[in-house]
Each structure stands twice: as C-alpha cells, then as structure tokens.
C-alpha atoms as a PDB file:
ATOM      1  CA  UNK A   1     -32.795 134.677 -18.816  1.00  0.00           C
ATOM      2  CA  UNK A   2     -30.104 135.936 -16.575  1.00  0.00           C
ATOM      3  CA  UNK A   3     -31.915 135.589 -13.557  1.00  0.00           C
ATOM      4  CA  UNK A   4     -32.772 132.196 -14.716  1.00  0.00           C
ATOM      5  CA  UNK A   5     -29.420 130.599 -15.572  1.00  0.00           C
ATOM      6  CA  UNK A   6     -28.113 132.433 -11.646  1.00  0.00           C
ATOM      7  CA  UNK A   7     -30.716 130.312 -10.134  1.00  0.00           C
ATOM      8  CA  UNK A   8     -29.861 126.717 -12.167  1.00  0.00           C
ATOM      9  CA  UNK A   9     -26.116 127.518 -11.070  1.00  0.00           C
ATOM     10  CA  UNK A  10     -27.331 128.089  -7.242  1.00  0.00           C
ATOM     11  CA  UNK A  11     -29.407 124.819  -7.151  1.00  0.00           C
ATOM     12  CA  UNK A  12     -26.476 122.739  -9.547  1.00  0.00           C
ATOM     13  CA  UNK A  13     -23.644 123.844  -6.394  1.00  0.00           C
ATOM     14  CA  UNK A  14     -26.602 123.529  -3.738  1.00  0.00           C
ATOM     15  CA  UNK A  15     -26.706 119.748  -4.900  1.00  0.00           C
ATOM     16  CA  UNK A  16     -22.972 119.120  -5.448  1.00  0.00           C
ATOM     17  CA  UNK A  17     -22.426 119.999  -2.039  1.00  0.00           C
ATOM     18  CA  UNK A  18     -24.790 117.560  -0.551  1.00  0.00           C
ATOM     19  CA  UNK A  19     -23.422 114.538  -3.260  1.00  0.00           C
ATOM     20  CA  UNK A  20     -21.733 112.047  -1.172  1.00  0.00           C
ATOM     21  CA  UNK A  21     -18.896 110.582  -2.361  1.00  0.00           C
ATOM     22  CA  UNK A  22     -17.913 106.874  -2.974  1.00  0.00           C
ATOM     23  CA  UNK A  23     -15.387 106.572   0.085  1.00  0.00           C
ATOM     24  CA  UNK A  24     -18.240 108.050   2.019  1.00  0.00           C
ATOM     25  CA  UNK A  25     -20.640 105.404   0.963  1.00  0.00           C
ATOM     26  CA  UNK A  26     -18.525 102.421   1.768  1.00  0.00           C
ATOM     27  CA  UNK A  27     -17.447 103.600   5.601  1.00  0.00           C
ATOM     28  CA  UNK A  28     -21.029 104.335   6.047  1.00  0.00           C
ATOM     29  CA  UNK A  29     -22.733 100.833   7.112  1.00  0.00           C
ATOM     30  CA  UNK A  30     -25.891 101.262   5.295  1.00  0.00           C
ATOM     31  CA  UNK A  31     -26.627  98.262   3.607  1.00  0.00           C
ATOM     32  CA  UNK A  32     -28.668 100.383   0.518  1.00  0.00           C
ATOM     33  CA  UNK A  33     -25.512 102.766  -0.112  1.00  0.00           C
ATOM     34  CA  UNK A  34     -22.758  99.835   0.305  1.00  0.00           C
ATOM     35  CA  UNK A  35     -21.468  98.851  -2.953  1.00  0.00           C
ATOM     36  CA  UNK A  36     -19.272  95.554  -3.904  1.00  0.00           C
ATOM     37  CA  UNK A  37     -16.660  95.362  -6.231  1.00  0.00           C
ATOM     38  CA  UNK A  38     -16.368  93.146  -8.891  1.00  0.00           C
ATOM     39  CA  UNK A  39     -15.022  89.859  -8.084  1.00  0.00           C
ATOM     40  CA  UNK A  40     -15.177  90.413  -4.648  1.00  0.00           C
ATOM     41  CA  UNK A  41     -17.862  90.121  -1.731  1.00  0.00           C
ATOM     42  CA  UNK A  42     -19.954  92.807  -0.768  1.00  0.00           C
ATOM     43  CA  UNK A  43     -18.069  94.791   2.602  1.00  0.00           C
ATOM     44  CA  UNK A  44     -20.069  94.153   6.186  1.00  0.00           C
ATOM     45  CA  UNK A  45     -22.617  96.444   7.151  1.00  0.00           C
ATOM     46  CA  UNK A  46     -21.884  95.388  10.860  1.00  0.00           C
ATOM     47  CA  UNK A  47     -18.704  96.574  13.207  1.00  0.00           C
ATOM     48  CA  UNK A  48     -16.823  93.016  13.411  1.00  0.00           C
ATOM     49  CA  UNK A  49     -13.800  91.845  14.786  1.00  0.00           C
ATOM     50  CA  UNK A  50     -10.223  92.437  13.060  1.00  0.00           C
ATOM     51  CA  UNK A  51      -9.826  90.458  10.100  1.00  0.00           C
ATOM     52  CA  UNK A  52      -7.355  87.719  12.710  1.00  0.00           C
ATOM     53  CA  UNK A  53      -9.750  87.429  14.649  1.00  0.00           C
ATOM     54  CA  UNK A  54     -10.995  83.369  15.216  1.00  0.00           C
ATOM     55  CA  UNK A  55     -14.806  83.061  15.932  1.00  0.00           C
ATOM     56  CA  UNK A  56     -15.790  79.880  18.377  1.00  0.00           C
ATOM     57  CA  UNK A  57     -15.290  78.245  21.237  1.00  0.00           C
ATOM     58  CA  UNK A  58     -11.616  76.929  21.932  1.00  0.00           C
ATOM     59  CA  UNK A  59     -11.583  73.109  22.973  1.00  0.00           C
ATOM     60  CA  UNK A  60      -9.816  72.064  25.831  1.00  0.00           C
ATOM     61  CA  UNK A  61      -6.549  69.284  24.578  1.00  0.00           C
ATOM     62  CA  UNK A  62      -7.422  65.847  24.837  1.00  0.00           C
ATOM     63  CA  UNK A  63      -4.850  64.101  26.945  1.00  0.00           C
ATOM     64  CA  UNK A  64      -5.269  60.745  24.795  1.00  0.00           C
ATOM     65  CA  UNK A  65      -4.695  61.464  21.396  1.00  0.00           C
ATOM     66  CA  UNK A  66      -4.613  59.088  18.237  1.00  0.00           C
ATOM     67  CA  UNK A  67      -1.426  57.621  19.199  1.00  0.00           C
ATOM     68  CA  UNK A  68      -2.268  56.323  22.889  1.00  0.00           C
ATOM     69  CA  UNK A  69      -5.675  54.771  21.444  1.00  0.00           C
ATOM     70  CA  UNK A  70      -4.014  52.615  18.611  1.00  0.00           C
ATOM     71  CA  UNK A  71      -0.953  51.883  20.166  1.00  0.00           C
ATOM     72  CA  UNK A  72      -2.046  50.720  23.697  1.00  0.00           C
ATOM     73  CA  UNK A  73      -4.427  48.406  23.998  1.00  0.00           C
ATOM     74  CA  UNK A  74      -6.745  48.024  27.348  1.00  0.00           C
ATOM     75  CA  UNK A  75      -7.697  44.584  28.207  1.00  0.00           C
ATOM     76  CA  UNK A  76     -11.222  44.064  28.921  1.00  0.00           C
ATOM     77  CA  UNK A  77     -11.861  42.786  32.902  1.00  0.00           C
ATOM     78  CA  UNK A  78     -15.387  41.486  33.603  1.00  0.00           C
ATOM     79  CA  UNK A  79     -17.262  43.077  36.573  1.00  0.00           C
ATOM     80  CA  UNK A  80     -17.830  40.475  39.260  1.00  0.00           C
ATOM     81  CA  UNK A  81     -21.444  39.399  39.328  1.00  0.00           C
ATOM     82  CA  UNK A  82     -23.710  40.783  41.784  1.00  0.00           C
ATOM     83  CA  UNK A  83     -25.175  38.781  44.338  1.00  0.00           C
ATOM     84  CA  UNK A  84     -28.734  37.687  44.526  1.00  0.00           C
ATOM     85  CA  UNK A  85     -30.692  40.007  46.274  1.00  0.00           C
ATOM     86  CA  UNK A  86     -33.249  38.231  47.606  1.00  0.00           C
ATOM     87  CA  UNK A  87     -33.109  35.965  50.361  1.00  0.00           C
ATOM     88  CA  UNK A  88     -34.380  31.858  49.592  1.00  0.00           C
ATOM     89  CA  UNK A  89     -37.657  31.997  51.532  1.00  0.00           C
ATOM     90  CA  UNK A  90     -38.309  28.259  50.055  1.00  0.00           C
ATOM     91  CA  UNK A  91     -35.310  26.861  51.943  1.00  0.00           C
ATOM     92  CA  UNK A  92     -35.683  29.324  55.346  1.00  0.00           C
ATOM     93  CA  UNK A  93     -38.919  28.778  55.707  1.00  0.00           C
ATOM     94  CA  UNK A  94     -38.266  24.413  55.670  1.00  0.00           C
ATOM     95  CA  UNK A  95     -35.547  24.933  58.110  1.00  0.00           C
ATOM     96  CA  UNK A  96     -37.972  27.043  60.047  1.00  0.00           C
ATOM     97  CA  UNK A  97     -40.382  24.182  60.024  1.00  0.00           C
ATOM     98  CA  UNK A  98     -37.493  21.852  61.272  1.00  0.00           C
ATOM     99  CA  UNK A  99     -37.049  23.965  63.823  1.00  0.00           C
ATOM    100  CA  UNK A 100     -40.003  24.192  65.316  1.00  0.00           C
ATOM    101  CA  UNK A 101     -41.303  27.623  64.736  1.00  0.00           C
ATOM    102  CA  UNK A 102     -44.724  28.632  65.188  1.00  0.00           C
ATOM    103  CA  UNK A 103     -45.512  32.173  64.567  1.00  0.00           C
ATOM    104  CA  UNK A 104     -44.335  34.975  62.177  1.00  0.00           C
ATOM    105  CA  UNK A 105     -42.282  36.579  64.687  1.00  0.00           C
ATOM    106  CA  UNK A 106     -40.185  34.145  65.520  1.00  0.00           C
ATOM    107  CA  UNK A 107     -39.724  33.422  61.606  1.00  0.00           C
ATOM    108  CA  UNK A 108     -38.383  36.943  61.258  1.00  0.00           C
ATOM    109  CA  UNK A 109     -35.801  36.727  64.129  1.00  0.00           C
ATOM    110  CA  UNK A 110     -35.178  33.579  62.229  1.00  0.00           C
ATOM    111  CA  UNK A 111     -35.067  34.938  58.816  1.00  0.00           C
ATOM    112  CA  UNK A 112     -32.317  37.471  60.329  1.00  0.00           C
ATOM    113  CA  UNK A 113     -29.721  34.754  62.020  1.00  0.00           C
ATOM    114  CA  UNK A 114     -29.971  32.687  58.680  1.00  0.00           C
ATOM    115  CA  UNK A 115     -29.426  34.466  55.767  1.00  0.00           C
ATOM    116  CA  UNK A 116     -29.349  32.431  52.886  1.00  0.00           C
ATOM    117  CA  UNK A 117     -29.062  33.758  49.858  1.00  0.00           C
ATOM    118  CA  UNK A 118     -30.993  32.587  46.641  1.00  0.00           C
ATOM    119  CA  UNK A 119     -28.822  30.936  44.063  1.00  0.00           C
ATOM    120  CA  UNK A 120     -29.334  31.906  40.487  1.00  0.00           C
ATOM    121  CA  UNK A 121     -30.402  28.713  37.995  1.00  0.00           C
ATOM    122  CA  UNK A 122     -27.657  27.318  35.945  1.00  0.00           C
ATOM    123  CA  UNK A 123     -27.907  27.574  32.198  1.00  0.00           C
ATOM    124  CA  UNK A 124     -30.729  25.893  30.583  1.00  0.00           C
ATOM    125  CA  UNK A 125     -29.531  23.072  28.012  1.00  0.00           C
ATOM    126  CA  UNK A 126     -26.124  21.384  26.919  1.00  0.00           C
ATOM    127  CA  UNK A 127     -23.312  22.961  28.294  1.00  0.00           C
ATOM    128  CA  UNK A 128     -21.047  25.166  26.189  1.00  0.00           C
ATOM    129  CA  UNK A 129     -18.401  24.038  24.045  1.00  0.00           C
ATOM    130  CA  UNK A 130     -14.961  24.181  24.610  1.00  0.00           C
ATOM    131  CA  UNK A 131     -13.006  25.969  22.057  1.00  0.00           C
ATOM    132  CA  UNK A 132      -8.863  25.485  21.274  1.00  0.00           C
ATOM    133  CA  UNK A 133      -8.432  29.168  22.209  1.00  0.00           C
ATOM    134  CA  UNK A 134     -10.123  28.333  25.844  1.00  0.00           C
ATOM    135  CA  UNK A 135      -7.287  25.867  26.146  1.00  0.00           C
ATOM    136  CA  UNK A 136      -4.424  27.895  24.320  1.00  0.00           C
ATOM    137  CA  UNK A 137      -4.713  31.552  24.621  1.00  0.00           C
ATOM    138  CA  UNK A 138      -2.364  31.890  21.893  1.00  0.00           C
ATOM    139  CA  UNK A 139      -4.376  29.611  19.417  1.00  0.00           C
ATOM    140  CA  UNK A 140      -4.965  31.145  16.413  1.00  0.00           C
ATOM    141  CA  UNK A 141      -7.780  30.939  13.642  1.00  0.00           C
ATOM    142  CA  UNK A 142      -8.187  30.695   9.821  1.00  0.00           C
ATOM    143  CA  UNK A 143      -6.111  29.112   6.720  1.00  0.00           C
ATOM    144  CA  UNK A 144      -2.391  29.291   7.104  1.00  0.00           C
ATOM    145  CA  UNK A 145      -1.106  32.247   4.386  1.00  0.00           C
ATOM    146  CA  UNK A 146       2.145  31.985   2.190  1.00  0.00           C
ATOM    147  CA  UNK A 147       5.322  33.201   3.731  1.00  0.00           C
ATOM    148  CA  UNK A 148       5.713  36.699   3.862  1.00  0.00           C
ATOM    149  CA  UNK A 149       7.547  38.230   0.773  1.00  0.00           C
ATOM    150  CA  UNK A 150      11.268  38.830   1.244  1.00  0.00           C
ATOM    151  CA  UNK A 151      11.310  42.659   1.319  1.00  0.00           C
ATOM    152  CA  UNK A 152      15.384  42.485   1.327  1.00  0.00           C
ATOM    153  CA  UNK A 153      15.685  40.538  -1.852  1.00  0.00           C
ATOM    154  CA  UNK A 154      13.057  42.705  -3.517  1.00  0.00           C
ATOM    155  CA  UNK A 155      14.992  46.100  -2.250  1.00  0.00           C
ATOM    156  CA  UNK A 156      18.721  44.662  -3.666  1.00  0.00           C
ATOM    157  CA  UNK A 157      17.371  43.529  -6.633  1.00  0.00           C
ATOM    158  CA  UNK A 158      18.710  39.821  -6.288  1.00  0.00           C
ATOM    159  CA  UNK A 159      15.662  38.281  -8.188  1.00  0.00           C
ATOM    160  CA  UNK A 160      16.423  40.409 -10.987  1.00  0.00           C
ATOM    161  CA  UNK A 161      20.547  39.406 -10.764  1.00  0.00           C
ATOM    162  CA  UNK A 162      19.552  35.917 -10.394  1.00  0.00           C
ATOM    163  CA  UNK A 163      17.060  36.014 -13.780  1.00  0.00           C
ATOM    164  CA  UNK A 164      20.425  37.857 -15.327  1.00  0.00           C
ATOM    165  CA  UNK A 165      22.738  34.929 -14.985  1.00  0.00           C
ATOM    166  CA  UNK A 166      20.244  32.632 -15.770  1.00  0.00           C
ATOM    167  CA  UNK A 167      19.566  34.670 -19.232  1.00  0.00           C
ATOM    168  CA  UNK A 168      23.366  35.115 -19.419  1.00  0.00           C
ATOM    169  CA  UNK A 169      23.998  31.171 -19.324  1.00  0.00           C
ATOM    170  CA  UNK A 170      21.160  30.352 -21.845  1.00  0.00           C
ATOM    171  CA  UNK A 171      22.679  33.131 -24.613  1.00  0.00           C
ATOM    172  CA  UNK A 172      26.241  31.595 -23.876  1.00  0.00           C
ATOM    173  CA  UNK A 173      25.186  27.932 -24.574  1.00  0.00           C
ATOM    174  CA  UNK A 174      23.474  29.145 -27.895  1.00  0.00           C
ATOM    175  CA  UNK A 175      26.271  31.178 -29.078  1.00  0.00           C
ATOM    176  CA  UNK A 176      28.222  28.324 -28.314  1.00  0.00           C
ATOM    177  CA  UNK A 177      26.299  25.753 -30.358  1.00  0.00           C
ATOM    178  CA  UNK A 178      26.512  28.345 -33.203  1.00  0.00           C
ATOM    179  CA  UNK A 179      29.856  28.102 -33.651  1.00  0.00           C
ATOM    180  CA  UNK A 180      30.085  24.510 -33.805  1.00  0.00           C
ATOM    181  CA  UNK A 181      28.238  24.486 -37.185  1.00  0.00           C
ATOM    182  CA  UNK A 182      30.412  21.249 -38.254  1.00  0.00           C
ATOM    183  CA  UNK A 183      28.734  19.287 -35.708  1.00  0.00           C
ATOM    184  CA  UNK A 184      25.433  17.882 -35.142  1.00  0.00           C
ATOM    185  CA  UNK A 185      22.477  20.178 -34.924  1.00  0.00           C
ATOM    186  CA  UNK A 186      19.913  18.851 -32.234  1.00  0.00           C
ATOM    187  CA  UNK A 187      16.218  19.526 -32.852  1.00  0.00           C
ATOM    188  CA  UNK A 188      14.231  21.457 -29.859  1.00  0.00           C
ATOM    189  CA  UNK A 189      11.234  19.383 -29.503  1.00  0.00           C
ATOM    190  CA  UNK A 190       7.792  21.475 -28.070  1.00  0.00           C
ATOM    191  CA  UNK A 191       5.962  19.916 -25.539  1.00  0.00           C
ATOM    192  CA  UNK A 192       3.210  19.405 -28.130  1.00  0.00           C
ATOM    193  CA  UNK A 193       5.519  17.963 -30.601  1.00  0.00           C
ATOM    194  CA  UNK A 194       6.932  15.480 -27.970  1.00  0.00           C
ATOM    195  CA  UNK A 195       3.363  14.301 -26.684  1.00  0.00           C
ATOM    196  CA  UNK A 196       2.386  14.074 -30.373  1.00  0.00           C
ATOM    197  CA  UNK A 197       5.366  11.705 -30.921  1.00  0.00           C
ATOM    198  CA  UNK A 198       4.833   9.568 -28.027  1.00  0.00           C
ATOM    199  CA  UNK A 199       1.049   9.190 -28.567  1.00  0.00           C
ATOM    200  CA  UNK A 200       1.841   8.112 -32.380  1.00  0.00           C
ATOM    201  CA  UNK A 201       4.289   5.573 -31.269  1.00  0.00           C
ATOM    202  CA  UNK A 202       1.860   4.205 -28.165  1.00  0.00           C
ATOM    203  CA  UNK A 203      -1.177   4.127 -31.156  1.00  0.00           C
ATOM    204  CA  UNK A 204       1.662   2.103 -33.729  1.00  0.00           C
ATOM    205  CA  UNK A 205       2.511  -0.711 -30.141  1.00  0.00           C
ATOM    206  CA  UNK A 206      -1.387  -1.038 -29.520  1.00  0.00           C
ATOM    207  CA  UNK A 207      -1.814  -1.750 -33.610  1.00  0.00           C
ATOM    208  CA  UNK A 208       1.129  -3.938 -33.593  1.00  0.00           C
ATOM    209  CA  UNK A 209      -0.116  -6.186 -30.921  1.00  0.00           C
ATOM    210  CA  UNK A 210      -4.211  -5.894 -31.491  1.00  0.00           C
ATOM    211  CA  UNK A 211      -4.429  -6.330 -35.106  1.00  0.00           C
ATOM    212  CA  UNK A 212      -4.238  -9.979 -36.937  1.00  0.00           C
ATOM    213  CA  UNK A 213      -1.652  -9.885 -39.967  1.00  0.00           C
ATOM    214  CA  UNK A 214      -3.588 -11.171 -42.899  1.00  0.00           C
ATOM    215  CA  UNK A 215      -1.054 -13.506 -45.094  1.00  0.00           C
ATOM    216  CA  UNK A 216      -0.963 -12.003 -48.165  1.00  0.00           C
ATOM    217  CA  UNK A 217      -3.426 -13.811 -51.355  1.00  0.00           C
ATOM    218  CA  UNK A 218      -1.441 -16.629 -53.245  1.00  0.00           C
ATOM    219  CA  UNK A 219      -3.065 -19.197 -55.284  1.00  0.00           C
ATOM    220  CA  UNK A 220      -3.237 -22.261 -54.727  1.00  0.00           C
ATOM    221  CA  UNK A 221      -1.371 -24.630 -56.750  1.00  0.00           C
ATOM    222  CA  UNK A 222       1.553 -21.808 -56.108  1.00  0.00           C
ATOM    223  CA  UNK A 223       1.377 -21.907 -52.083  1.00  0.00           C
ATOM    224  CA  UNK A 224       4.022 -25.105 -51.913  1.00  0.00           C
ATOM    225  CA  UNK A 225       6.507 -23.592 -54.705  1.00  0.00           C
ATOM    226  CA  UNK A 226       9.893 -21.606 -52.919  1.00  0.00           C
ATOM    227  CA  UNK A 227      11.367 -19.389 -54.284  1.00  0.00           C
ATOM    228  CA  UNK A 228      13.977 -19.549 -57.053  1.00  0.00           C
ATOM    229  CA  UNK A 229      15.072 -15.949 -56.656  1.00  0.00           C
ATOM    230  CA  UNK A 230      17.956 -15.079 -54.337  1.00  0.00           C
ATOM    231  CA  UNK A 231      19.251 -11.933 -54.433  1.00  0.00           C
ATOM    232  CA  UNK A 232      22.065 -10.500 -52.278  1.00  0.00           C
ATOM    233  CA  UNK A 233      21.389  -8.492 -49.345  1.00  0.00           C
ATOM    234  CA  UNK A 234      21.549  -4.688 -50.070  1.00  0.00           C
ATOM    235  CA  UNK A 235      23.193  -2.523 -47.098  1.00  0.00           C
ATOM    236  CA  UNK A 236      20.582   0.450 -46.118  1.00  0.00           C
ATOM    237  CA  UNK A 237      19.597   1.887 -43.193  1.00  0.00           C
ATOM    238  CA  UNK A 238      16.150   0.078 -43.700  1.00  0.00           C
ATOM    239  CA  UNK A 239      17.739  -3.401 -43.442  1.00  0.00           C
ATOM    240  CA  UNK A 240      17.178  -4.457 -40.185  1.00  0.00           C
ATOM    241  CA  UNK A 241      13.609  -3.449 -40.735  1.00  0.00           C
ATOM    242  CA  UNK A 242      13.432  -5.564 -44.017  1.00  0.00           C
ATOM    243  CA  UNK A 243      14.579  -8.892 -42.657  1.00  0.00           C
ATOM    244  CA  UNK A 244      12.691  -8.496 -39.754  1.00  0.00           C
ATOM    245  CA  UNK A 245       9.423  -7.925 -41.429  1.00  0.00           C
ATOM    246  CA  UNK A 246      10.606 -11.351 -43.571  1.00  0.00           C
ATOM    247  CA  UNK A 247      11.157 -13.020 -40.303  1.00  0.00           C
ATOM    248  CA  UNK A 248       7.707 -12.419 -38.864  1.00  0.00           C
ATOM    249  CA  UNK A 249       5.154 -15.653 -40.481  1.00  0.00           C
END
C-alpha cells in the first residue's frame, strides 16, 4: 500500500507539472485552447495589427467637395455640330457633266478641286414652337404663389401685439357699456338671427302685395247701415297701425 500511494503521488506531480495554465492558454494562438470571456468576443488566434491600427485603403481628397457642386453652377455649352463627312456626289457629279468630263479620272481630279460637302436634311414636319422663355430668358413658369410670409413681424411678435389691442379695445367698450346700466341695453343680433329677421319681413312685403284682402262677411240688408258707435281714439303704441289698417278698403 505504501508503494502504491508513492507511485499515485509521482504520477499526481508528474501531471501538475505539465497542466498549463489559463494565461498560458490565451497567449497561445490555438484556436481549441483560446477561451472567451463572458460578454466579450473571443481573443484572435492571428498576430494583427495594434488595436489603432486603420485597415483599408486611404482615398485621395476630392478637390470639389459638397460646397463647390451646390453652390456653383456650370452652364451647359452645346458642342458645335460636326460636319458632314461625305462629299455630295449627286451635285459633283452634275457639275461634272456640265463640264464636260468624260472619264473617271478626270472626275477624281475633279472631285478633289470641288469639294462640296453634303448638307444634312432639315427637320421633317411643322417647325418648332416658339416658347416665352426663347424670347425672355428670364420668363418664368407656373401659378403666381402668395407673398412670402413676413419673417420680421413673426420674430417681434407684432401680430400677437396687434390681436392684444384689438382684444384690449373690445373688453374696454364692454366694461364700458356695463357701467351705464341706466341706459339703453342694445341687443347683439347673430348673423342667423339677422337673416332670419330680414327673410320674415321680405315673406310679410311679398304677402302684403300678392294676396287679395277678402272684405270681411256682412249681411245684406246691414251692408248700407254706418255706424252709430264713435268712440275716442285711445293713445298706444299700436295706433298708427290701427287707423291704418281702418284706412285700407
């Protein structure tokens, strides 16, 4: 038993000295023994750059940054049309005939001391409209838009003081009718209550003049008799209304 416990201490020290430790481990690249913390990423198995280090390519400066493309603005200028290259051959070879040339050599020394060119064809169809801003470069396009908003004004507050006085002046004019209770009190009419008024009074015109006043049922034998009845007039607001009414036949 001695010997035995001897040799299970030789192998337990054998093994601790070949245990590797945990700082060990990490420093030595192998992706299997490499551990990661918790919470963080798992450490490079490969020899990289310093942590500062910027990966890429660097870009040269552009010269013509946002500023000189929004704030500069490059005309556009057409390229001049090239010429025809070919040569009219229809027209040469008339002139040629004019001339009195008869063989092909004599056309080419010909061809080379009259160069005409061929002239392109004009558009086919009407020709184009002319627009207001062909005329007047500065014409501009579209519906007119309101005025631009007064940005001062806004800033100071003016509309604001203005809609003060104006509130001011209407409480001032009702305190002042308040305090003259003694006096007449004048009734604010609506806009609905004023166009209900003036339709009822257009409705009583149209009856007025439209509508036949019946004379009122009387017999007979009692049509020719007056009256014997006459009573002195009673002051009233209505009065004016009254004889009025006994006016009308």
């Amino acid at each position: 038993q001695g010997a035995r416990k001897h040799s299970c201490r030789a192998l337990w020290r054998q093994f601790r000295r070949g245990a590797m430790s945990d700082a060990y481990r990490q420093r030595s690249g192998n992706c299997v023994l490499v551990k990661d913390d918790i919470g963080k990423a798992k450490p490079s198995c490969f020899s990289l750059p310093h942590e500062a280090f910027a990966y890429g390519r660097t870009e040269p400066p552009d010269m013509e940054g946002a500023r000189e493309v929004t704030m500069t603005w490059a005309s556009h200028i057409p390229r001049p049309r090239p010429e025809p290259p070919s040569q009219d051959f229809r027209k040469i070879n008339k002139m040629a005939t004019k001339e009195g040339i008869p063989n092909a050599k004599l056309l080419a020394t010909f061809r080379k001391d009259h160069d005409i060119r061929l002239i392109p064809a004009g558009p086919a169809g009407p020709l184009p409209k002319v627009i207001p801003s062909d005329v007047i470069p500065h014409f501009a396009y579209g519906r007119k838009s309101r005025p631009s908003t007064p940005i001062h004004s806004v800033v100071n507050h003016s509309f604001a003081a203005e809609y003060e006085e104006a509130a001011d002046a209407l409480y001032s004019k009702y305190e002042a009718g308040a305090l003259q209770r003694g006096g007449k009190h004048r009734v604010r009419l609506t806009k609905a209550s004023t166009t209900q008024i003036a339709n009822a009074r257009s409705h009583k015109e149209f009856v007025n003049e439209h509508i036949e006043r019946k004379e009122p049922f009387k017999m007979t034998k009692f049509k020719k008799v007056p009256s014997r009845l006459m009573l002195a007039p009673i002051k009233s607001a209505s009065m004016p209304s009254l004889q009025q009414a006994n006016q009308t036949p």
